[in-house]
C-alpha atoms as a PDB file:
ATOM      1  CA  UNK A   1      -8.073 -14.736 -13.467  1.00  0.00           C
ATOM      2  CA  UNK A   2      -4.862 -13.420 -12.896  1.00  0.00           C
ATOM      3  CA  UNK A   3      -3.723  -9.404 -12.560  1.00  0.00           C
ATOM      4  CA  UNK A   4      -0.763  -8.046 -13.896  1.00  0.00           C
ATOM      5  CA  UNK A   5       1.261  -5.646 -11.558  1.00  0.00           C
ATOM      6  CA  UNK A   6       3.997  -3.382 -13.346  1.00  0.00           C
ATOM      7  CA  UNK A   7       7.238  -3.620 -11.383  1.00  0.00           C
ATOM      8  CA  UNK A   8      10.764  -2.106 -11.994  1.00  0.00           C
ATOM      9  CA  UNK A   9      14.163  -2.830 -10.759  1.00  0.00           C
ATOM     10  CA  UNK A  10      16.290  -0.570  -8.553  1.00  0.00           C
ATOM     11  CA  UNK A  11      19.472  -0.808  -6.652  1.00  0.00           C
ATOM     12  CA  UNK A  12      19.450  -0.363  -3.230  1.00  0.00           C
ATOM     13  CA  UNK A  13      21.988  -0.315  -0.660  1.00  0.00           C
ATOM     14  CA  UNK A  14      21.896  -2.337   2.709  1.00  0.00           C
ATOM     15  CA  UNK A  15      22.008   0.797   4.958  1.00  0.00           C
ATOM     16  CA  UNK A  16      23.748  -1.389   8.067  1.00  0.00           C
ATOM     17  CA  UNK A  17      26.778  -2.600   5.168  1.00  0.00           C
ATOM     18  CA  UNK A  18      26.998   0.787   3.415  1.00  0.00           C
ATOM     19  CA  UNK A  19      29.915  -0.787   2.341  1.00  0.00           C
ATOM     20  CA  UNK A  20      29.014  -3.863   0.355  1.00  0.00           C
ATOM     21  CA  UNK A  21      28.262  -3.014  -3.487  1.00  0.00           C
ATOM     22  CA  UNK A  22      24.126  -2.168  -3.931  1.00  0.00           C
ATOM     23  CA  UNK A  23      21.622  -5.021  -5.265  1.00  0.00           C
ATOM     24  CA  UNK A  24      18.593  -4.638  -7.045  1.00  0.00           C
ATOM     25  CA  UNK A  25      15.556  -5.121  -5.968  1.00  0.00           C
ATOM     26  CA  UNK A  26      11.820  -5.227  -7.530  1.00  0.00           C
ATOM     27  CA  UNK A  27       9.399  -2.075  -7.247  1.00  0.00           C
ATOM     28  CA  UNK A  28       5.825  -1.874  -8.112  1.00  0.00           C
ATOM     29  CA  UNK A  29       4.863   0.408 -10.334  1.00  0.00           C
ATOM     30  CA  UNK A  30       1.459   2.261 -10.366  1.00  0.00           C
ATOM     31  CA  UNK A  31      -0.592   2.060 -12.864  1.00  0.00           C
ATOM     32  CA  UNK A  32      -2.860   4.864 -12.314  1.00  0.00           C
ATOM     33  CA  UNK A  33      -5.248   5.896  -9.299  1.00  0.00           C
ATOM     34  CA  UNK A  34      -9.157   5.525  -8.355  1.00  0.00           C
ATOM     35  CA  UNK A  35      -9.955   8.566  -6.894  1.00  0.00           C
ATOM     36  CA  UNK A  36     -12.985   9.288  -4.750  1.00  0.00           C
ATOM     37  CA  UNK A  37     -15.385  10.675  -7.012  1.00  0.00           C
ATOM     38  CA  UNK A  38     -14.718   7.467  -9.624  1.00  0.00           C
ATOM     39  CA  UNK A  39     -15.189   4.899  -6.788  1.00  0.00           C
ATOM     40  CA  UNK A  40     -18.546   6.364  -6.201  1.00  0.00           C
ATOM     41  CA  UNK A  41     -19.165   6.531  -9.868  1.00  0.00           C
ATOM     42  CA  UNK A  42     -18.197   2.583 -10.394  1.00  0.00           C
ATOM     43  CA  UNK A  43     -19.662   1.527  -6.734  1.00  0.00           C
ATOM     44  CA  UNK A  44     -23.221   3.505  -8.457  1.00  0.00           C
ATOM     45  CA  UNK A  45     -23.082   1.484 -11.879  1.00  0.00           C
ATOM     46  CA  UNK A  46     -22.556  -2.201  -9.883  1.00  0.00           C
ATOM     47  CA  UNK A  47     -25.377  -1.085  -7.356  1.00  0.00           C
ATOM     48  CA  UNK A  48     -29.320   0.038  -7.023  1.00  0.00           C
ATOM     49  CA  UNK A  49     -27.716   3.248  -5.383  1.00  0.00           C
ATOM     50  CA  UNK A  50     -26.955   6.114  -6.533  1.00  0.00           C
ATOM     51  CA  UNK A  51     -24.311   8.291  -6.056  1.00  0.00           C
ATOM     52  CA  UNK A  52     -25.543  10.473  -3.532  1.00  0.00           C
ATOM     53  CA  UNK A  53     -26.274   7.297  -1.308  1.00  0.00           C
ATOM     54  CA  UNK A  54     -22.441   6.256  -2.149  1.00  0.00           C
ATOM     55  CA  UNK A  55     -20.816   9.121  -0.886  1.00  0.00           C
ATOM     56  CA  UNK A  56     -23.291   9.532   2.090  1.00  0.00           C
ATOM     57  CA  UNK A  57     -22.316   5.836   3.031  1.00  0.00           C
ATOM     58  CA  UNK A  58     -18.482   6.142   2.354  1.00  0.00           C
ATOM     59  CA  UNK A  59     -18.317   9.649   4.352  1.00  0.00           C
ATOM     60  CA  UNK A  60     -20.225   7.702   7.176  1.00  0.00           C
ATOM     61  CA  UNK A  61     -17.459   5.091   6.965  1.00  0.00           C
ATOM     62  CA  UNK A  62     -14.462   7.812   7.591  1.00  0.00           C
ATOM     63  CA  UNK A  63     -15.953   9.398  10.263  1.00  0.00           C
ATOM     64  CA  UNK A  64     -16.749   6.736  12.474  1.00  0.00           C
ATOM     65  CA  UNK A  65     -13.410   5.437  12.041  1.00  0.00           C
ATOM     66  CA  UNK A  66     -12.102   8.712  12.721  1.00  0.00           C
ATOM     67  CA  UNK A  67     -14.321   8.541  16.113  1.00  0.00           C
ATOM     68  CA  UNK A  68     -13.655   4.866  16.576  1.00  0.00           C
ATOM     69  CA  UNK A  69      -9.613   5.359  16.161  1.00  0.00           C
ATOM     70  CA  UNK A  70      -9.765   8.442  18.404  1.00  0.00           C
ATOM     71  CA  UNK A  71     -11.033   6.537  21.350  1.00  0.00           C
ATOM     72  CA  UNK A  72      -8.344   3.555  20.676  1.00  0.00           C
ATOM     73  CA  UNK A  73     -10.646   0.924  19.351  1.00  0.00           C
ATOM     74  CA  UNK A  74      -9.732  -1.245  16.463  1.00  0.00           C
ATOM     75  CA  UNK A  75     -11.888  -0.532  13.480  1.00  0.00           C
ATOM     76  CA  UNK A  76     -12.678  -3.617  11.164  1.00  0.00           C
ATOM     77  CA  UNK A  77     -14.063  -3.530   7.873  1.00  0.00           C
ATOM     78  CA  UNK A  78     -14.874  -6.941   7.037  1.00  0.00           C
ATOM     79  CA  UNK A  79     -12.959  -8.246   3.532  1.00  0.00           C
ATOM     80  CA  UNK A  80     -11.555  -4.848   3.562  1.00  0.00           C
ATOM     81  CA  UNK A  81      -9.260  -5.055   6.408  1.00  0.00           C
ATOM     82  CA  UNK A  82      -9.071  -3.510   9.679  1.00  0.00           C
ATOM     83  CA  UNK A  83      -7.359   0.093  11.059  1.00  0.00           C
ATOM     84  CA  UNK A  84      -6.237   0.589  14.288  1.00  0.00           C
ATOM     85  CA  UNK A  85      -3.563   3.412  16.206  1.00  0.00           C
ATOM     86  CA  UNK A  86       0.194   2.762  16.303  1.00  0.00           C
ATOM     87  CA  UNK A  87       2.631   4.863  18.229  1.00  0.00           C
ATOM     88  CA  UNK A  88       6.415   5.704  17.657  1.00  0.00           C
ATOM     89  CA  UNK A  89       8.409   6.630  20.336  1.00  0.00           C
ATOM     90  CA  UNK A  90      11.960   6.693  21.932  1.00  0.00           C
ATOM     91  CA  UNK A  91      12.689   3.462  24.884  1.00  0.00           C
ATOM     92  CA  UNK A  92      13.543   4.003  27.900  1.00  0.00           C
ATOM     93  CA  UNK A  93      15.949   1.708  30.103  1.00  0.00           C
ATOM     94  CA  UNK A  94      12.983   1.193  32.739  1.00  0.00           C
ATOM     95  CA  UNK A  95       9.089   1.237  32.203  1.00  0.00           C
ATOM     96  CA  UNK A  96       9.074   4.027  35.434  1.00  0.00           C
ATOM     97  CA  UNK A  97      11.895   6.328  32.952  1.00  0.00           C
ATOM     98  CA  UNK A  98       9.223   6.272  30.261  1.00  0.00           C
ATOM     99  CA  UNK A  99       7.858  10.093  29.469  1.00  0.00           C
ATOM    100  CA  UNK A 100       5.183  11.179  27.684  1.00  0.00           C
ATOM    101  CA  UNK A 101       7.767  12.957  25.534  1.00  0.00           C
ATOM    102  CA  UNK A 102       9.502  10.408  24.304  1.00  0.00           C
ATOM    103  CA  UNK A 103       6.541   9.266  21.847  1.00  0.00           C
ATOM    104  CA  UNK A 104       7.783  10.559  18.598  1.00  0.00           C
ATOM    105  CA  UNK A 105       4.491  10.147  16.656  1.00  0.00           C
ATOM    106  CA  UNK A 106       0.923   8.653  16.203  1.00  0.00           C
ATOM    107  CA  UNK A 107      -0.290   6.531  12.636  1.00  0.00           C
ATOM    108  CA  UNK A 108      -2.793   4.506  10.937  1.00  0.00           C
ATOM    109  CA  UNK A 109      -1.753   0.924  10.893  1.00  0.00           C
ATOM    110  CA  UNK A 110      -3.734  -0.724   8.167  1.00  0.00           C
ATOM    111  CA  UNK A 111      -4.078  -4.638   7.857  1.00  0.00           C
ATOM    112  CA  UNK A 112      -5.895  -5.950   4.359  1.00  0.00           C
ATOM    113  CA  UNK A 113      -8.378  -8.307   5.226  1.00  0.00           C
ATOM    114  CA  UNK A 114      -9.016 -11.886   3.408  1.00  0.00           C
ATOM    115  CA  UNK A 115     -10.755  -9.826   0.470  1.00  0.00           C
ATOM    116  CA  UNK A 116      -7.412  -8.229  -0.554  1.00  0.00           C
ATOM    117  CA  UNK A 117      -5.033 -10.335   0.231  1.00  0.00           C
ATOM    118  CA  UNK A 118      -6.788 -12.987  -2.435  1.00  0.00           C
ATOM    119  CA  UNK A 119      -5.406 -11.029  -5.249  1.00  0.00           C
ATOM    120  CA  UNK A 120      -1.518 -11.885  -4.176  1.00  0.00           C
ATOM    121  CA  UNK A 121      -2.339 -15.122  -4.891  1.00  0.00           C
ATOM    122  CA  UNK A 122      -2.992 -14.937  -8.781  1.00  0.00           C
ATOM    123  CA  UNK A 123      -1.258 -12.026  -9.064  1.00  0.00           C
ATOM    124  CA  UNK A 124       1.224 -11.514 -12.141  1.00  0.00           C
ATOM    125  CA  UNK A 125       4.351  -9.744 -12.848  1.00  0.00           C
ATOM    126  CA  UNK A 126       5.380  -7.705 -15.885  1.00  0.00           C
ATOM    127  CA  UNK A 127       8.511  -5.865 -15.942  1.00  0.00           C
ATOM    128  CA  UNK A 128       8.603  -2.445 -17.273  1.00  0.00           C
ATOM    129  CA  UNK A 129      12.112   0.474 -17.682  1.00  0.00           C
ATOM    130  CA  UNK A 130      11.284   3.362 -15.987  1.00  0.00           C
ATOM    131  CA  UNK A 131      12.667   6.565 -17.166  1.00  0.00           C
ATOM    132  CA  UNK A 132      15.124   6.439 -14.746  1.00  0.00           C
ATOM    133  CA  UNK A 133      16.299   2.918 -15.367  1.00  0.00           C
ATOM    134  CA  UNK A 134      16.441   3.843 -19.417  1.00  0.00           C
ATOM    135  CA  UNK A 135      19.163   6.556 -18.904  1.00  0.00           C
ATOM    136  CA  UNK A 136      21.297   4.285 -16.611  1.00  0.00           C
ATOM    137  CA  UNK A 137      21.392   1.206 -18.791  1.00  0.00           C
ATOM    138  CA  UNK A 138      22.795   0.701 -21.989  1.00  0.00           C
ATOM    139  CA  UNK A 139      21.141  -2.061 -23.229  1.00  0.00           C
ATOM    140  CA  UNK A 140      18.346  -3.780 -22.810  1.00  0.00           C
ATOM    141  CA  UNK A 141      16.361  -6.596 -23.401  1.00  0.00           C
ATOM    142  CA  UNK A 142      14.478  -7.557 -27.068  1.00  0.00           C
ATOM    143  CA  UNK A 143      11.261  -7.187 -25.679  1.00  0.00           C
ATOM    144  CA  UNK A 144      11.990  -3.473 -24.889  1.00  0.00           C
ATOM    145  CA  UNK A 145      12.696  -4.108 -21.343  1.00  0.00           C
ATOM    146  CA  UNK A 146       9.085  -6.019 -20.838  1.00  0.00           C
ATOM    147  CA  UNK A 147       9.250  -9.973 -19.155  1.00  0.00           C
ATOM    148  CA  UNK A 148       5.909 -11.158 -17.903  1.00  0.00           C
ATOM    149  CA  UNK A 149       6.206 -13.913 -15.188  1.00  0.00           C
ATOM    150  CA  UNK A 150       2.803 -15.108 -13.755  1.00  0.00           C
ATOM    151  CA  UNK A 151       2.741 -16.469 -10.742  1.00  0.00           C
ATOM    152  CA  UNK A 152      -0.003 -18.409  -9.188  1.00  0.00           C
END
């Protein structure tokens, strides 16, 4: 079964050749969002919990990450995908002219697992104009500015 994904098409520059003319470039497009309390709400319907026992297990999840990430371990989540610390920082000429000062910033690196990154493989492609696209072109295409291209 194959899933559409919206994209657009900007123009972006090549920041290093601020020179050369911009080319464009696809963008996905959301669609909408799941938030929390719907999860819960679909995970309840597919399951013999209920939604009190959803929440209680997905509020279990985040904070043992949260521990787990705070003590530097890797966190995996099976078909999910896994989360672990990153760091940002400054470099130093030698290892023994590296400060603690000189990190810029902690984050969240997250890497899908096998059960996401399935869905790239049938995924489709529909092109849509964003607002922003409709007031700089003039024309457009037949279809309204719509071309599906499944991949897969």
């Amino acid at each position: 079964m194959a899933t559409s994904m919206n994209y657009s098409v900007v123009a972006r520059k090549n920041p290093s050749k601020k020179s050369e003319p911009a080319k464009y470039y696809a963008l996905a497009q959301a669609s909408g969002e799941l938030d929390f309390d719907e999860m819960c709400e679909a995970i309840t319907g597919r399951t013999t919990c209920t939604e009190t026992d959803v929440r209680a297990a997905l509020a279990g999840i985040i904070y043992e990450a949260k521990r787990a990430l705070k003590a530097g371990r890797i966190v995996r989540l099976g078909d999910l995908g896994s989360l672990q610390m990153g760091l940002s920082s400054e470099g130093a000429e030698k290892a023994e002219d590296f400060t603690l000062s000189m990190i810029k910033k902690s984050r969240i690196n997250f890497r899908p697992g096998k059960g996401l990154t399935d869905i790239t493989k049938t995924m489709a492609y529909t092109r849509v104009v964003t607002r922003s696209m409709q007031s700089s072109e003039s024309g457009g295409s037949a279809d309204g500015g719509i071309e599906e291209n499944p991949l897969g």
